[in-house]
PDB file of N, CA and C in Angstrom:
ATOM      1  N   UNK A   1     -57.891 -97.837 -27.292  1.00  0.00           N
ATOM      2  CA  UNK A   1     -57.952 -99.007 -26.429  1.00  0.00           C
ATOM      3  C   UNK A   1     -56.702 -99.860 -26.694  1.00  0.00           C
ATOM      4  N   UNK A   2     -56.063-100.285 -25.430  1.00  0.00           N
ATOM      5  CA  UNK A   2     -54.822-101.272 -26.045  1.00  0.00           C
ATOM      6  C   UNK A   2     -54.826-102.261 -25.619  1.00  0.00           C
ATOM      7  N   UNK A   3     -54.095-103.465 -26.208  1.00  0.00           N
ATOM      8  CA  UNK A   3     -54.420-104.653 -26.202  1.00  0.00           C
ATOM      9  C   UNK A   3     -54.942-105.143 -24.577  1.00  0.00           C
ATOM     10  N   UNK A   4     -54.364-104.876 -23.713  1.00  0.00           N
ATOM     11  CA  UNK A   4     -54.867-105.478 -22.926  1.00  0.00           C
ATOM     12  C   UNK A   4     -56.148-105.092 -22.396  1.00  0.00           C
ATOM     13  N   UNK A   5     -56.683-103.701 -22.743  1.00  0.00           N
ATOM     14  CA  UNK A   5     -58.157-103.391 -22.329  1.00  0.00           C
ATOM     15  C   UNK A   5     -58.840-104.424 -23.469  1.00  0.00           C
ATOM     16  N   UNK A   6     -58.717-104.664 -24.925  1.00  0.00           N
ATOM     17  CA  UNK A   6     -59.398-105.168 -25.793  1.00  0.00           C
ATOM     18  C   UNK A   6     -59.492-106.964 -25.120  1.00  0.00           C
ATOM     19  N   UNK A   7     -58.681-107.031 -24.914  1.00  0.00           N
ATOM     20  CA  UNK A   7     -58.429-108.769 -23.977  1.00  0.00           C
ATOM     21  C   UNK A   7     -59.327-108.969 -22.832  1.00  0.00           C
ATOM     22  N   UNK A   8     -59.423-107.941 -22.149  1.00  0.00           N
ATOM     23  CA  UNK A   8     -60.724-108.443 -20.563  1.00  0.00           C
ATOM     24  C   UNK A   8     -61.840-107.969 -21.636  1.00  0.00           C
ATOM     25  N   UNK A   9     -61.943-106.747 -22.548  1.00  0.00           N
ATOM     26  CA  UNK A   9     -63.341-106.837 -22.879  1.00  0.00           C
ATOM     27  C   UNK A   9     -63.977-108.105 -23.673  1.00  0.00           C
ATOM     28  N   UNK A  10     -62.828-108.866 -24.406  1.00  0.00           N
ATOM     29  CA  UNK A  10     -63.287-110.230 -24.675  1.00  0.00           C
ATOM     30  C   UNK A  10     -63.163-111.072 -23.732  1.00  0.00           C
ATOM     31  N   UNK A  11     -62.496-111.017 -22.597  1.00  0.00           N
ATOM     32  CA  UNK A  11     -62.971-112.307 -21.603  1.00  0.00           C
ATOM     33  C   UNK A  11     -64.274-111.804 -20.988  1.00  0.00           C
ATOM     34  N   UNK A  12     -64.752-110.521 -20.640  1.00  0.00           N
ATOM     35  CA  UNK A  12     -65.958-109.989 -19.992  1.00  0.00           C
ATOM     36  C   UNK A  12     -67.175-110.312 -21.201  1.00  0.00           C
ATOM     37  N   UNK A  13     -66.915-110.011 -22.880  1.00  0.00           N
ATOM     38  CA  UNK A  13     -68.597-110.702 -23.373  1.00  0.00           C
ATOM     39  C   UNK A  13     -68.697-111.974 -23.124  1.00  0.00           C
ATOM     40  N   UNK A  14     -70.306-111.923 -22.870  1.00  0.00           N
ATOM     41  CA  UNK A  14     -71.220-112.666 -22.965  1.00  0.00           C
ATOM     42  C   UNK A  14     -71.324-113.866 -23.512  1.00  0.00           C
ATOM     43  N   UNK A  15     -70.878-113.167 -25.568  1.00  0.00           N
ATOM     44  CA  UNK A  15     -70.483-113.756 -26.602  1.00  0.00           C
ATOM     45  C   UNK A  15     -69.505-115.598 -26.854  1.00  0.00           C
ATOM     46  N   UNK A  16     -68.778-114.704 -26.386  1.00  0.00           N
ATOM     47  CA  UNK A  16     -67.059-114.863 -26.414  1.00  0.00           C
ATOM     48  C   UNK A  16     -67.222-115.582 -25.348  1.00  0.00           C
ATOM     49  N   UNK A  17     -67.762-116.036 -24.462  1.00  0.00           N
ATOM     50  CA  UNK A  17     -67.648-116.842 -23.216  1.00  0.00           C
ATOM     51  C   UNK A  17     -68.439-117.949 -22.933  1.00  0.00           C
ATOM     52  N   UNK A  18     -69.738-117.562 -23.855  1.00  0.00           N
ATOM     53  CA  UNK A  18     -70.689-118.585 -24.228  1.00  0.00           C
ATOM     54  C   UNK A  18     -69.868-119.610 -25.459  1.00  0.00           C
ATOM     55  N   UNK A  19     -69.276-118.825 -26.626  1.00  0.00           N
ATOM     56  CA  UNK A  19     -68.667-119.975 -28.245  1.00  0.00           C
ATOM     57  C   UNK A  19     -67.944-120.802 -27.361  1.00  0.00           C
ATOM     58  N   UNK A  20     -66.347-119.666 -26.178  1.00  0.00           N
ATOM     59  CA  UNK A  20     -65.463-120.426 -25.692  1.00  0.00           C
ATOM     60  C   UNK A  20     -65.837-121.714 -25.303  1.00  0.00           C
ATOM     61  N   UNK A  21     -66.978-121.978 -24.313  1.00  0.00           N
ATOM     62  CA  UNK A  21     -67.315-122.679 -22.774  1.00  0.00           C
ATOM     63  C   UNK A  21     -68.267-123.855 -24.081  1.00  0.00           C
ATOM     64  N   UNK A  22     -68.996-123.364 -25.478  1.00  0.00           N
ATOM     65  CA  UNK A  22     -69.445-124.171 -25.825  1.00  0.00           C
ATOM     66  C   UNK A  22     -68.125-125.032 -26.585  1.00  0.00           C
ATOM     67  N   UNK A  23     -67.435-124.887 -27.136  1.00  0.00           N
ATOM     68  CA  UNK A  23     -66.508-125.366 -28.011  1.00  0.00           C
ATOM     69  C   UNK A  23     -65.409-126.407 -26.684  1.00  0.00           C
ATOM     70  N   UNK A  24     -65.665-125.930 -25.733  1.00  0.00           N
ATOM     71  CA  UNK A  24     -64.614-127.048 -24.789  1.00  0.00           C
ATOM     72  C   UNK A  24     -65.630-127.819 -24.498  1.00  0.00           C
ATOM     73  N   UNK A  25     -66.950-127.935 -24.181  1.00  0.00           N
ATOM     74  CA  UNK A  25     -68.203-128.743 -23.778  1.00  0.00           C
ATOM     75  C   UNK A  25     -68.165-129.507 -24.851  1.00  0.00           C
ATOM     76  N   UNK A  26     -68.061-129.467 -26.048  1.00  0.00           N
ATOM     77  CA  UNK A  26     -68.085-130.428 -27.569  1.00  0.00           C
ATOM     78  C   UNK A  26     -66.995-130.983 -27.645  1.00  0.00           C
ATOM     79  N   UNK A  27     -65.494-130.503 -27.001  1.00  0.00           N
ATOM     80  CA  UNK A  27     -64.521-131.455 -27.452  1.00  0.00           C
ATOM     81  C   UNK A  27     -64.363-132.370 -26.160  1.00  0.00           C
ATOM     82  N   UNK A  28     -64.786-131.942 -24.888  1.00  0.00           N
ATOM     83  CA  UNK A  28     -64.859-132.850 -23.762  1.00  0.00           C
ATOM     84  C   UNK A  28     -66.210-134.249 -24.317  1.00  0.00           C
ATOM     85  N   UNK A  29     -67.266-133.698 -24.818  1.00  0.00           N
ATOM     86  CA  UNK A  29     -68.236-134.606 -25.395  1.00  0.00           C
ATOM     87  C   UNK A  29     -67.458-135.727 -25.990  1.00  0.00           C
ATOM     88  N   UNK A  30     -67.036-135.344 -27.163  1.00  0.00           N
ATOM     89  CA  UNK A  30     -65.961-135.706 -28.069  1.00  0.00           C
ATOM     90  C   UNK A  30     -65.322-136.665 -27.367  1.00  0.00           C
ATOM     91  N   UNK A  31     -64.289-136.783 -26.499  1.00  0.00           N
ATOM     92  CA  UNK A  31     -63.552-137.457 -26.056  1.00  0.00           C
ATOM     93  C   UNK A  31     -64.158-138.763 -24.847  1.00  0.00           C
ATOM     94  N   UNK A  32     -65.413-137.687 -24.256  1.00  0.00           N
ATOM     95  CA  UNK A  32     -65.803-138.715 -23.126  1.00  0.00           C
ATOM     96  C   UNK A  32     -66.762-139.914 -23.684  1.00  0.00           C
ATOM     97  N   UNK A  33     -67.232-139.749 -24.628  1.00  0.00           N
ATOM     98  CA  UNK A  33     -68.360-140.142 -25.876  1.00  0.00           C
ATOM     99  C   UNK A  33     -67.936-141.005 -26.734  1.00  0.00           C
ATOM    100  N   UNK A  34     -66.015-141.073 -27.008  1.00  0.00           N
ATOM    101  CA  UNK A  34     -65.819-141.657 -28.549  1.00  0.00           C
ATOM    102  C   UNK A  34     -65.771-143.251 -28.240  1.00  0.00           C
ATOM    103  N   UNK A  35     -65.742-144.381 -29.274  1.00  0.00           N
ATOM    104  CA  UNK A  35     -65.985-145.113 -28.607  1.00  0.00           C
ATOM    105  C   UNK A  35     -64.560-145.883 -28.591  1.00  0.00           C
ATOM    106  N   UNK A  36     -64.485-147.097 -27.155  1.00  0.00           N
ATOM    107  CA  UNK A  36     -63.823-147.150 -26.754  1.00  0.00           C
ATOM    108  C   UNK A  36     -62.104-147.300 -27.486  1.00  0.00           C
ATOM    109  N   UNK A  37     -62.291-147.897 -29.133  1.00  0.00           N
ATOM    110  CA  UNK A  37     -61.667-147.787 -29.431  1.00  0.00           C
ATOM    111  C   UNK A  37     -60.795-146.634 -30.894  1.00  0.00           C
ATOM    112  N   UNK A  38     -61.421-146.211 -30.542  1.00  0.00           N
ATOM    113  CA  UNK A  38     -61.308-144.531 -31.602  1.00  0.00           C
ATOM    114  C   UNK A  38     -60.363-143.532 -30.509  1.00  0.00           C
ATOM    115  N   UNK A  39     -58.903-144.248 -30.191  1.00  0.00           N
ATOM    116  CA  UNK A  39     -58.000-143.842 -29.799  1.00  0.00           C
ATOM    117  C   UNK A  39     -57.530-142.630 -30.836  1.00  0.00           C
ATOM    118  N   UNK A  40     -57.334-142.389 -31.433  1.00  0.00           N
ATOM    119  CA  UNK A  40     -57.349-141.808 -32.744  1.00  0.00           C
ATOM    120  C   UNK A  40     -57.968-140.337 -32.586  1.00  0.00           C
ATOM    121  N   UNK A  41     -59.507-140.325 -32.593  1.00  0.00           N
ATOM    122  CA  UNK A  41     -60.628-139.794 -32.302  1.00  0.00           C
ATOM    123  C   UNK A  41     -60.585-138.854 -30.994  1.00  0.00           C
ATOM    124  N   UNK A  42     -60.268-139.476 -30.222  1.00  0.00           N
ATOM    125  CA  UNK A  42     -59.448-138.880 -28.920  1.00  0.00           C
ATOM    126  C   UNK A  42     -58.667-137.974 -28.856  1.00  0.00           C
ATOM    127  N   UNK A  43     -57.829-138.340 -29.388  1.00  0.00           N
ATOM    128  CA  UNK A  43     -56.573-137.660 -29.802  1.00  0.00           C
ATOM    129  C   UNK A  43     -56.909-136.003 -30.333  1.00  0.00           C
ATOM    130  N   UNK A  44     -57.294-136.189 -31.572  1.00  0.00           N
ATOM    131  CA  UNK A  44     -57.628-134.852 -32.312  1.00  0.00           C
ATOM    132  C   UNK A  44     -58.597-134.149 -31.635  1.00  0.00           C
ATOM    133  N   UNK A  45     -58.926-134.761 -30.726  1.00  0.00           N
ATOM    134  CA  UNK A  45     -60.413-134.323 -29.578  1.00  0.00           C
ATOM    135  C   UNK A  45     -59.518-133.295 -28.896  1.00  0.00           C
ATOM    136  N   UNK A  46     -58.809-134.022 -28.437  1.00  0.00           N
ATOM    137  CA  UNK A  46     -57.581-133.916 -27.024  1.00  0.00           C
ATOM    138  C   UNK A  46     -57.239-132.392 -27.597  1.00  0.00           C
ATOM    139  N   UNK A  47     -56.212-132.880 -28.300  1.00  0.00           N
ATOM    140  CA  UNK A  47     -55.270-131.585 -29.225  1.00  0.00           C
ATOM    141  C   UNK A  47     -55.994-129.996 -29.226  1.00  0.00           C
ATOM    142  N   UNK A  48     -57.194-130.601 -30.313  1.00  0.00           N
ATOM    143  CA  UNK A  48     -58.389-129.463 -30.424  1.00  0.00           C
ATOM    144  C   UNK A  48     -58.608-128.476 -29.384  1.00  0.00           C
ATOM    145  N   UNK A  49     -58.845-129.560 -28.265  1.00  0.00           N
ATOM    146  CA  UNK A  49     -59.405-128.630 -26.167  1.00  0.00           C
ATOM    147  C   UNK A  49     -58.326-127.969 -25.767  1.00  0.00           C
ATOM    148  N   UNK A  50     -57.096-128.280 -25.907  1.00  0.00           N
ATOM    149  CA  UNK A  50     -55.713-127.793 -25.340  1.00  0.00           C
ATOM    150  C   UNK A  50     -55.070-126.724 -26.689  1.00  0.00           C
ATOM    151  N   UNK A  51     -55.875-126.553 -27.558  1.00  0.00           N
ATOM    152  CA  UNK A  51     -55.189-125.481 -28.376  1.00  0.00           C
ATOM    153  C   UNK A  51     -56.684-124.478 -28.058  1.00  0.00           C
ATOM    154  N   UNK A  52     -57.408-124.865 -27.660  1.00  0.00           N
ATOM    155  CA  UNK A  52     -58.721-124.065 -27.419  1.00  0.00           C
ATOM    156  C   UNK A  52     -58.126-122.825 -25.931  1.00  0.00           C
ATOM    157  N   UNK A  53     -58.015-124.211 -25.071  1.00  0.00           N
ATOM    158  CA  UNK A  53     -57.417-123.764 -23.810  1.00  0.00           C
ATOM    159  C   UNK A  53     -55.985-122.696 -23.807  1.00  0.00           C
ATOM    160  N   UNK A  54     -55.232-122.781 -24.152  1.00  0.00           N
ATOM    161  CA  UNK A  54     -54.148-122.202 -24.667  1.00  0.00           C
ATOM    162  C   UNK A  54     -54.455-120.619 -25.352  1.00  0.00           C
ATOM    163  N   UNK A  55     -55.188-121.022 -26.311  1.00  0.00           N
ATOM    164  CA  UNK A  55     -55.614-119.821 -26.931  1.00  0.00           C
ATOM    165  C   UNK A  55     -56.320-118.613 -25.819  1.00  0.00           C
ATOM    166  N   UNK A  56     -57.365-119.476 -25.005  1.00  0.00           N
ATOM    167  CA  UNK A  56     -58.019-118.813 -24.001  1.00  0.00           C
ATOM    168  C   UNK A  56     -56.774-118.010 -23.030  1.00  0.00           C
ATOM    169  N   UNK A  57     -55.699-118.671 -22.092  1.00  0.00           N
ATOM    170  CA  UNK A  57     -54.510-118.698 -21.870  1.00  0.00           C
ATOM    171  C   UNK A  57     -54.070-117.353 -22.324  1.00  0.00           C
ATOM    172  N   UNK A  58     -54.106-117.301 -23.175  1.00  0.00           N
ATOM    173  CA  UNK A  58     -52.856-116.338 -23.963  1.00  0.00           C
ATOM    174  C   UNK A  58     -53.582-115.036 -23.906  1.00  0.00           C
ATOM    175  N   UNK A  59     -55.454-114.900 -23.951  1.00  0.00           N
ATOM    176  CA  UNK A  59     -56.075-114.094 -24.242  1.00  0.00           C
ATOM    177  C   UNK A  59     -55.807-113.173 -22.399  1.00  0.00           C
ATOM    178  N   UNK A  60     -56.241-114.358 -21.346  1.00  0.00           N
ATOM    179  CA  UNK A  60     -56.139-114.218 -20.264  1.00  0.00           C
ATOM    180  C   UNK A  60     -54.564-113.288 -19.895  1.00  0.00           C
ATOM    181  N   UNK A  61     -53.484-113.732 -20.129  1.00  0.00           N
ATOM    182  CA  UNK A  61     -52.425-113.137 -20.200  1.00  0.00           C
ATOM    183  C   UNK A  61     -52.539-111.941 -20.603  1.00  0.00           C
ATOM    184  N   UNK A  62     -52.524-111.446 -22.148  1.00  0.00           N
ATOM    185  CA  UNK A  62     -52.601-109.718 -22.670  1.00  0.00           C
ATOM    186  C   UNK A  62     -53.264-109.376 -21.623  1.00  0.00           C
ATOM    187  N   UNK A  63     -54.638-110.152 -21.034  1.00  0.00           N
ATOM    188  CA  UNK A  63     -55.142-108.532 -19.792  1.00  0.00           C
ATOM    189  C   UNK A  63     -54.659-108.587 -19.098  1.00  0.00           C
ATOM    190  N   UNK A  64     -54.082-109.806 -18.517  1.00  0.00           N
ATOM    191  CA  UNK A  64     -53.160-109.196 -17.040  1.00  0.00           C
ATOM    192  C   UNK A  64     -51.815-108.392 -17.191  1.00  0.00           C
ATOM    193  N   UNK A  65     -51.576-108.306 -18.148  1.00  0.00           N
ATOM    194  CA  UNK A  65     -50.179-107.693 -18.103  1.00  0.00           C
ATOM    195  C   UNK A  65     -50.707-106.717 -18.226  1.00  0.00           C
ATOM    196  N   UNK A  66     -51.087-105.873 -17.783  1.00  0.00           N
ATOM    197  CA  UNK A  66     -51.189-104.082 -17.328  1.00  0.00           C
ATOM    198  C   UNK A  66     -51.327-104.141 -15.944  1.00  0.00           C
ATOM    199  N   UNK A  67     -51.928-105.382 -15.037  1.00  0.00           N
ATOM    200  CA  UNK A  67     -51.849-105.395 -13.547  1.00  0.00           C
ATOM    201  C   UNK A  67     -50.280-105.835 -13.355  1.00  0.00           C
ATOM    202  N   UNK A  68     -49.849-106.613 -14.026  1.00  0.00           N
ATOM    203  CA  UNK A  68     -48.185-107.234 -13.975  1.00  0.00           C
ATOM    204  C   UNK A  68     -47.348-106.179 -13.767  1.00  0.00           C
ATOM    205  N   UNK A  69     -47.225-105.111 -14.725  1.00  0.00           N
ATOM    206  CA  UNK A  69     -46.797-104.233 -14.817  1.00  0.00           C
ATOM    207  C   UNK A  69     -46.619-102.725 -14.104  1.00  0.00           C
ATOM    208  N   UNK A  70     -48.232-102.721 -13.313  1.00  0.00           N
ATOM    209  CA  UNK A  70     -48.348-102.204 -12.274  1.00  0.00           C
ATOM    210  C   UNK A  70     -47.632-102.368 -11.145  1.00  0.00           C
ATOM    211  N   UNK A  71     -47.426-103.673 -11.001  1.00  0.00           N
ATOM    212  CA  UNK A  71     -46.915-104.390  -9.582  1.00  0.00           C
ATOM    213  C   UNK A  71     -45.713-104.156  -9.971  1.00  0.00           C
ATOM    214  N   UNK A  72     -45.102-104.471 -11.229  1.00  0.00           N
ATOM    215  CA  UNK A  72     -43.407-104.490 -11.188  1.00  0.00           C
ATOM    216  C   UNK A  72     -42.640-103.901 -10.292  1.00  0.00           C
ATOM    217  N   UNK A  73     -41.454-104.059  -9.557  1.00  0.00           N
ATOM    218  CA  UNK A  73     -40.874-102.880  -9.027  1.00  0.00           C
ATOM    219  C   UNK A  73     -39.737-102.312 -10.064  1.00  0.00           C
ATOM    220  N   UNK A  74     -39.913-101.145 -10.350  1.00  0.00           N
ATOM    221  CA  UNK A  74     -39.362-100.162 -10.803  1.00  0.00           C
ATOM    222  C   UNK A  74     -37.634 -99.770 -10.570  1.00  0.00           C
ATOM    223  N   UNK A  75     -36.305 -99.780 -11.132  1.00  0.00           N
ATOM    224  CA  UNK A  75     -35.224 -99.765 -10.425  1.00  0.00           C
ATOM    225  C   UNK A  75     -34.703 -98.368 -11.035  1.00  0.00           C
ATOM    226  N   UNK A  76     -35.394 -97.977 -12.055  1.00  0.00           N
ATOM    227  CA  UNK A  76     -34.650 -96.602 -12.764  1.00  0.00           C
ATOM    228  C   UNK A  76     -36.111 -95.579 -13.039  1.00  0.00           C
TER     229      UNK A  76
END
């Protein structure tokens, strides 16, 4: 199996889609929740969701690049 089959089979579990979707639901909590002045609090909230997101991102990427690659046009 190579990376990019191993990449949709983790965006396709169950698992892996339930931790993801819970862990951005807790840092959106996090942020919409903190109180008004725990700018601070926010912050590391913030950071946390967008390295979450990113990570997701990157996972999303490895599988598409075997359709990317498909499409390429070819010159040699």
């Amino acid at each position: 199996m190579n990376k990019a089959e191993r990449a949709q089979t983790y965006l396709r579990d169950e698992f892996f889609i339930e931790l993801f979707e819970a862990q951005v639901e807790l840092y959106k909590n996090m942020i919409f929740s903190s109180h008004e002045d725990d700018v601070e609090g926010r912050e590391r909230a913030l950071v946390k969701l967008r390295a979450i997101e990113e990570f997701h991102a990157s996972i999303q990427s490895i599988a598409d690049q075997s359709e990317i690659d498909k499409k390429r046009i070819r010159f040699f």
